[in-house]
Protein backbone atom coordinates (compact mmCIF):
# COMPACT_ATOMS: atom_id res chain seq x y z
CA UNK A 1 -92.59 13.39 -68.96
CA UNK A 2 -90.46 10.40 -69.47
CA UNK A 3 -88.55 8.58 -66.29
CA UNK A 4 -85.09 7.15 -66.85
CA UNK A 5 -84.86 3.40 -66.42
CA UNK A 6 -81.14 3.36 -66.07
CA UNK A 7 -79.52 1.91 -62.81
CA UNK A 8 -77.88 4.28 -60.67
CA UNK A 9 -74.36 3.59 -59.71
CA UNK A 10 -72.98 3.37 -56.23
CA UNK A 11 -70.26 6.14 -56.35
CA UNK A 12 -69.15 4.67 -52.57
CA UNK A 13 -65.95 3.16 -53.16
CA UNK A 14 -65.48 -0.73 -52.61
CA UNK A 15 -63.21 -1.92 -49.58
CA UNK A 16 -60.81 -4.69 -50.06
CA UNK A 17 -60.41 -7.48 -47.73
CA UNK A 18 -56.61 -7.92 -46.33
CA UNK A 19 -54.81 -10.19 -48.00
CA UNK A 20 -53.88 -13.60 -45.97
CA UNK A 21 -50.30 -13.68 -43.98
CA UNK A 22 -48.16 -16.00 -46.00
CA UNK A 23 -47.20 -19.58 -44.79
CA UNK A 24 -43.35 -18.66 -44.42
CA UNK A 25 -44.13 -15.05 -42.23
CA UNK A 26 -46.62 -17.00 -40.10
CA UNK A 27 -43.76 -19.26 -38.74
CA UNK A 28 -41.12 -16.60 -38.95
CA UNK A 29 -43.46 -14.49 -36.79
CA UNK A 30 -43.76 -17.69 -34.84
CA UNK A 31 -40.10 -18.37 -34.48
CA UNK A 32 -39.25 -15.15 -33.32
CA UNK A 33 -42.36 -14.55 -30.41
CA UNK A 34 -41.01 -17.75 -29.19
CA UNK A 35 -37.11 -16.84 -28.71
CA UNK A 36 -38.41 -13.31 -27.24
CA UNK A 37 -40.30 -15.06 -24.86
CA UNK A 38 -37.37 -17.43 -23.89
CA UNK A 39 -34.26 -14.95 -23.70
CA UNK A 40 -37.15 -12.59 -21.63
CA UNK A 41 -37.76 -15.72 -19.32
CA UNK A 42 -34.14 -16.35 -19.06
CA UNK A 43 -33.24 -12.91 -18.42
CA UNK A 44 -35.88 -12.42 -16.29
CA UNK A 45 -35.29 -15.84 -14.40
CA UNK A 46 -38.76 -17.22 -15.13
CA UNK A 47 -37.45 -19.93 -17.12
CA UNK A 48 -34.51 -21.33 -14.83
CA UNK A 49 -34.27 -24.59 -16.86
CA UNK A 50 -33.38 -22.76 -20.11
CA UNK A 51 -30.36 -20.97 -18.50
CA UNK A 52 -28.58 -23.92 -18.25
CA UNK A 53 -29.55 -24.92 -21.69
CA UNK A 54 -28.31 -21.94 -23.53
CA UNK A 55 -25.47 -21.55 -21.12
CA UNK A 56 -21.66 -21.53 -22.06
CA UNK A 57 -19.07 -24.64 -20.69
CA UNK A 58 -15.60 -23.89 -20.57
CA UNK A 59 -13.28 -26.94 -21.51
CA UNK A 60 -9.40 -26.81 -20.48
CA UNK A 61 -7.69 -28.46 -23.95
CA UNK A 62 -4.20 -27.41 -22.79
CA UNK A 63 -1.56 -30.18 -23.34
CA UNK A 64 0.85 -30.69 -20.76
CA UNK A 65 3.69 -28.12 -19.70
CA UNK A 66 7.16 -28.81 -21.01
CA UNK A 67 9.77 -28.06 -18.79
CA UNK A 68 12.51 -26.32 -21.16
CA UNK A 69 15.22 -25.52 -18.67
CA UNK A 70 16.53 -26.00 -15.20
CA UNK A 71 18.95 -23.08 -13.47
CA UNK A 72 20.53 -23.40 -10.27
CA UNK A 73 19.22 -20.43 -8.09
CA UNK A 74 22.25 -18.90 -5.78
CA UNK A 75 20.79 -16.00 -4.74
CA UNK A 76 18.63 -14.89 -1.66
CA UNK A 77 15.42 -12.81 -1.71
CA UNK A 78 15.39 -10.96 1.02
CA UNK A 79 12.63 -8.69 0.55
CA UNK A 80 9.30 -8.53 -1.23
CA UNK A 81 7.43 -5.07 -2.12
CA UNK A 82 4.22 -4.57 -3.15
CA UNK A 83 3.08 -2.21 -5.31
CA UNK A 84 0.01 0.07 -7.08
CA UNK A 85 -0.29 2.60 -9.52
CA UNK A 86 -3.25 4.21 -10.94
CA UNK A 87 -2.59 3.88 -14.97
CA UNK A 88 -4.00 6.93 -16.99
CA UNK A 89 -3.47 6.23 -21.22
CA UNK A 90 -4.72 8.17 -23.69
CA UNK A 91 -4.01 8.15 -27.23
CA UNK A 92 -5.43 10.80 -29.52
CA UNK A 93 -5.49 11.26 -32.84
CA UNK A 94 -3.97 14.53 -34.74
CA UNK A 95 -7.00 15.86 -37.02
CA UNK A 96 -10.00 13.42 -35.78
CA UNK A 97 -11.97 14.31 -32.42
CA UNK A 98 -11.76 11.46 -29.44
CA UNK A 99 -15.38 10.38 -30.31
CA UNK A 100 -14.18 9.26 -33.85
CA UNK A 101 -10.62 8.16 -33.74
CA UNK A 102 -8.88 7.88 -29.99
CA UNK A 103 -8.71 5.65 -26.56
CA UNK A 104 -8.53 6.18 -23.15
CA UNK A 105 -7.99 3.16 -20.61
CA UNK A 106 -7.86 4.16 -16.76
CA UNK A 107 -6.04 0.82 -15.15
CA UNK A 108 -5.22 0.12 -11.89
CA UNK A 109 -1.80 -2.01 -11.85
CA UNK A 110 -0.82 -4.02 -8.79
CA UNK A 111 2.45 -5.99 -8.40
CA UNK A 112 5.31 -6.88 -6.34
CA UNK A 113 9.28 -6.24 -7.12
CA UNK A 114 11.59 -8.51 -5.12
CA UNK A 115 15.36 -7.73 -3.93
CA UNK A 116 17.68 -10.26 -3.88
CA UNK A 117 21.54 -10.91 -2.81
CA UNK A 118 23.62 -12.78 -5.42
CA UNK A 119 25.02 -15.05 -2.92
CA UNK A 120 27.13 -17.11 -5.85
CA UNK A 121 29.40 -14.17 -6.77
CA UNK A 122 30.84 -14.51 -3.06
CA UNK A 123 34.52 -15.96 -3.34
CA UNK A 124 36.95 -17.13 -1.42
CA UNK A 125 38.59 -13.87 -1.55
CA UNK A 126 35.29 -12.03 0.07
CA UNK A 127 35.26 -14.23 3.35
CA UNK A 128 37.55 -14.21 6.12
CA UNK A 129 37.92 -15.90 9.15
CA UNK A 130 40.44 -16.74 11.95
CA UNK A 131 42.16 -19.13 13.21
CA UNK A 132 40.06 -19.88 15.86
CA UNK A 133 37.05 -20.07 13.69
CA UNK A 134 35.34 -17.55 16.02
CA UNK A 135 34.91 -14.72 13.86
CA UNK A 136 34.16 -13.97 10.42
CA UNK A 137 33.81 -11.31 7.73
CA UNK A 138 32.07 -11.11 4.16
CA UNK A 139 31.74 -8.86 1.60
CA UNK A 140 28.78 -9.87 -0.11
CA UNK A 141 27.61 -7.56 -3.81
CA UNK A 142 25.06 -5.07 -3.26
CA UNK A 143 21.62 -6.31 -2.81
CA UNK A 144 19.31 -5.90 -6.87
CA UNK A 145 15.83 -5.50 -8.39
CA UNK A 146 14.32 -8.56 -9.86
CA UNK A 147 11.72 -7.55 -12.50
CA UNK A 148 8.31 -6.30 -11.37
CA UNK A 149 5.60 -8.95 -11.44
CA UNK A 150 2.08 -8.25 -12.56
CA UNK A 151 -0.31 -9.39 -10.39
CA UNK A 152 -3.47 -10.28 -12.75
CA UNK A 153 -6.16 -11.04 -10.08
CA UNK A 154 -5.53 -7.67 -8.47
CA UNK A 155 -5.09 -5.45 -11.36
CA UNK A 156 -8.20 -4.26 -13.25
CA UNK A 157 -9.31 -1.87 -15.96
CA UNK A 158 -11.58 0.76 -14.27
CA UNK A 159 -12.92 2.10 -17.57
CA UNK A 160 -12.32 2.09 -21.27
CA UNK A 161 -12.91 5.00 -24.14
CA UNK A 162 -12.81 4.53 -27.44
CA UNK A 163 -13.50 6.18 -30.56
CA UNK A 164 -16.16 5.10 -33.37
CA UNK A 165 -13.33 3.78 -35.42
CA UNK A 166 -11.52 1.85 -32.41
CA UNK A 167 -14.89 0.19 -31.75
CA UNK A 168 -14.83 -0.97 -35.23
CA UNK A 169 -11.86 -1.97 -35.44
CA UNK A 170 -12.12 -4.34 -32.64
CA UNK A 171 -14.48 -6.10 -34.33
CA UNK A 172 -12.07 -6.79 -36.87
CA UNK A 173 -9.01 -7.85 -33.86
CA UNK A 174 -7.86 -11.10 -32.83
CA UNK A 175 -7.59 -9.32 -29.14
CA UNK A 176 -9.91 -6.65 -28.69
CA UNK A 177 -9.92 -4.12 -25.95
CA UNK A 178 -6.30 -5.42 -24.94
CA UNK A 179 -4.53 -3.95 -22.30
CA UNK A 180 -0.93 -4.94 -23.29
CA UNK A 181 0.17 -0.85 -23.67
CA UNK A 182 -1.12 -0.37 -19.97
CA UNK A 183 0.06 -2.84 -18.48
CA UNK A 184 3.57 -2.50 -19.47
CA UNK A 185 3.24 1.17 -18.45
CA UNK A 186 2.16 -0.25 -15.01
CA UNK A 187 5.27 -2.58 -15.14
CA UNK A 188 7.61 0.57 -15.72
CA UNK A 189 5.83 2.72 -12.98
CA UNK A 190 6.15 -0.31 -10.59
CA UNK A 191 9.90 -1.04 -11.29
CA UNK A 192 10.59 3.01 -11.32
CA UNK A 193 9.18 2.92 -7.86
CA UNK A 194 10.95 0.10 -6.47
CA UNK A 195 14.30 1.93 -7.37
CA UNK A 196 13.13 4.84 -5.16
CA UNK A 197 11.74 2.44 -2.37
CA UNK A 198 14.79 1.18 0.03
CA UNK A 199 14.15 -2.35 -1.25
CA UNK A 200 17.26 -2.87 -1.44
CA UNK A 201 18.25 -1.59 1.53
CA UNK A 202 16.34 -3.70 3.48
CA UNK A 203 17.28 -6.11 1.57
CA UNK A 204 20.76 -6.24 3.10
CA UNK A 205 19.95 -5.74 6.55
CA UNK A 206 17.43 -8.91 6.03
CA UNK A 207 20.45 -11.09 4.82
CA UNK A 208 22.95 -9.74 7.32
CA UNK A 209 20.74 -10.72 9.97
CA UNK A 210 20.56 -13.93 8.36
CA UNK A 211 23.87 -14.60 7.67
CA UNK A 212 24.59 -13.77 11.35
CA UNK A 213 22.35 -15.92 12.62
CA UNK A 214 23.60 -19.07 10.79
CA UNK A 215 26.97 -18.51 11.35
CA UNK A 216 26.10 -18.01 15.08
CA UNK A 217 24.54 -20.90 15.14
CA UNK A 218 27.53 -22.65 13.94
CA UNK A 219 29.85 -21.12 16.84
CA UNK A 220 31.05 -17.77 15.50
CA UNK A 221 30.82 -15.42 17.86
CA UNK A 222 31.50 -12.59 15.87
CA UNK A 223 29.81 -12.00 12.21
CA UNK A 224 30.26 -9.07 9.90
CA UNK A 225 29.08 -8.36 6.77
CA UNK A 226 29.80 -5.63 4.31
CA UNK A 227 28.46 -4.58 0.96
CA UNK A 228 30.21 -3.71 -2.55
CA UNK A 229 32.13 -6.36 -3.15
């Protein structure tokens, strides 16, 4: 019987060691645990100091305001109203669903509308008095809207919706998410109101009593004013 001299082979398969983390991933791995670690400090307010170092500063480079014009004012505002409406816009498109194409802005609009008295349309032919200087009368024009004011630190948007493509296409905007369409809505609901409001009609009680008073004061005894002239 003969024995076999050959070596015997190790069928168990040969593990190879990991290859070494290159030079450039070690400090890109680096890099990055250390910026985790700082926004998490300075969103967690462990890190105080690095708030202020990251942190924004807002510089004012306006120039200078021009004046352009100067008008001489010859009316009296007599009254002041304030104003809010509850702004509900929605814009949809015809074949895409809202969470694709479409926006929905709920703003809250607050403002004031005054109501003046054109005191230079008042001619010689609209006041009257006597001899005796102790009475007069004027006709004065009815009392008018001046435009409705937006007031920006009291109007707000409560929320905003808008579809995939809006999003994207604010990224794309020199003024995204602007609320120029609701707040001219807000402007027409406000002025809308203030023609319903008697504004005006207080108004011209406000400058009657006014006009009453300063005429009194000058020695008129007797004052009356009329409107629609």
């Amino acid at each position: 019987m003969t024995t076999s001299t050959e070596p015997t082979r190790d069928t168990k398969p040969t593990r190879r060691l990991p290859g070494r983390m290159p030079g450039w991933a070690k400090v890109l791995t680096a890099v990055v645990v250390v910026l985790v670690v700082m926004f998490a400090g300075i969103r967690l307010s462990l890190l105080p100091g690095l708030r202020d170092f990251f942190g924004t500063e807002t510089h004012d480079r306006s120039g200078p305001a021009l004046l352009k014009s100067i008008q001489d004012m010859s009316r009296y505002d007599a009254a002041s109203g304030n104003f809010q409406v509850v702004v509900d816009l929605e814009k949809d498109a015809k074949y895409l669903p809202d969470a694709i194409r479409g926006t929905r802005t709920l703003y809250v609009g607050a403002g004031t509308v005054d109501a003046y008295v054109d005191l230079g349309k008042v001619g010689d032919k609209n006041v009257t008095v006597d001899q005796d200087r102790t009475s007069a009368t004027l006709r004065l024009p009815h009392a008018q809207l001046g435009k409705p004011a937006l007031d920006p630190d009291r109007s707000y948007a409560v929320s905003k919706q808008r579809g995939l493509l809006d999003r994207l296409g604010d990224l794309f905007s020199d003024n995204p998410g602007g609320e120029q369409a609701v707040q001219k809505l807000a402007v027409k609901h406000i002025g809308d109101a203030a023609k319903e409001s008697e504004l005006t009609a207080r108004a011209e009680t406000n400058t009657t009593d006014m006009l009453q008073g300063l005429l009194r004061s000058l020695g008129f005894t007797e004052v009356k004013v009329s409107y629609g002239g």
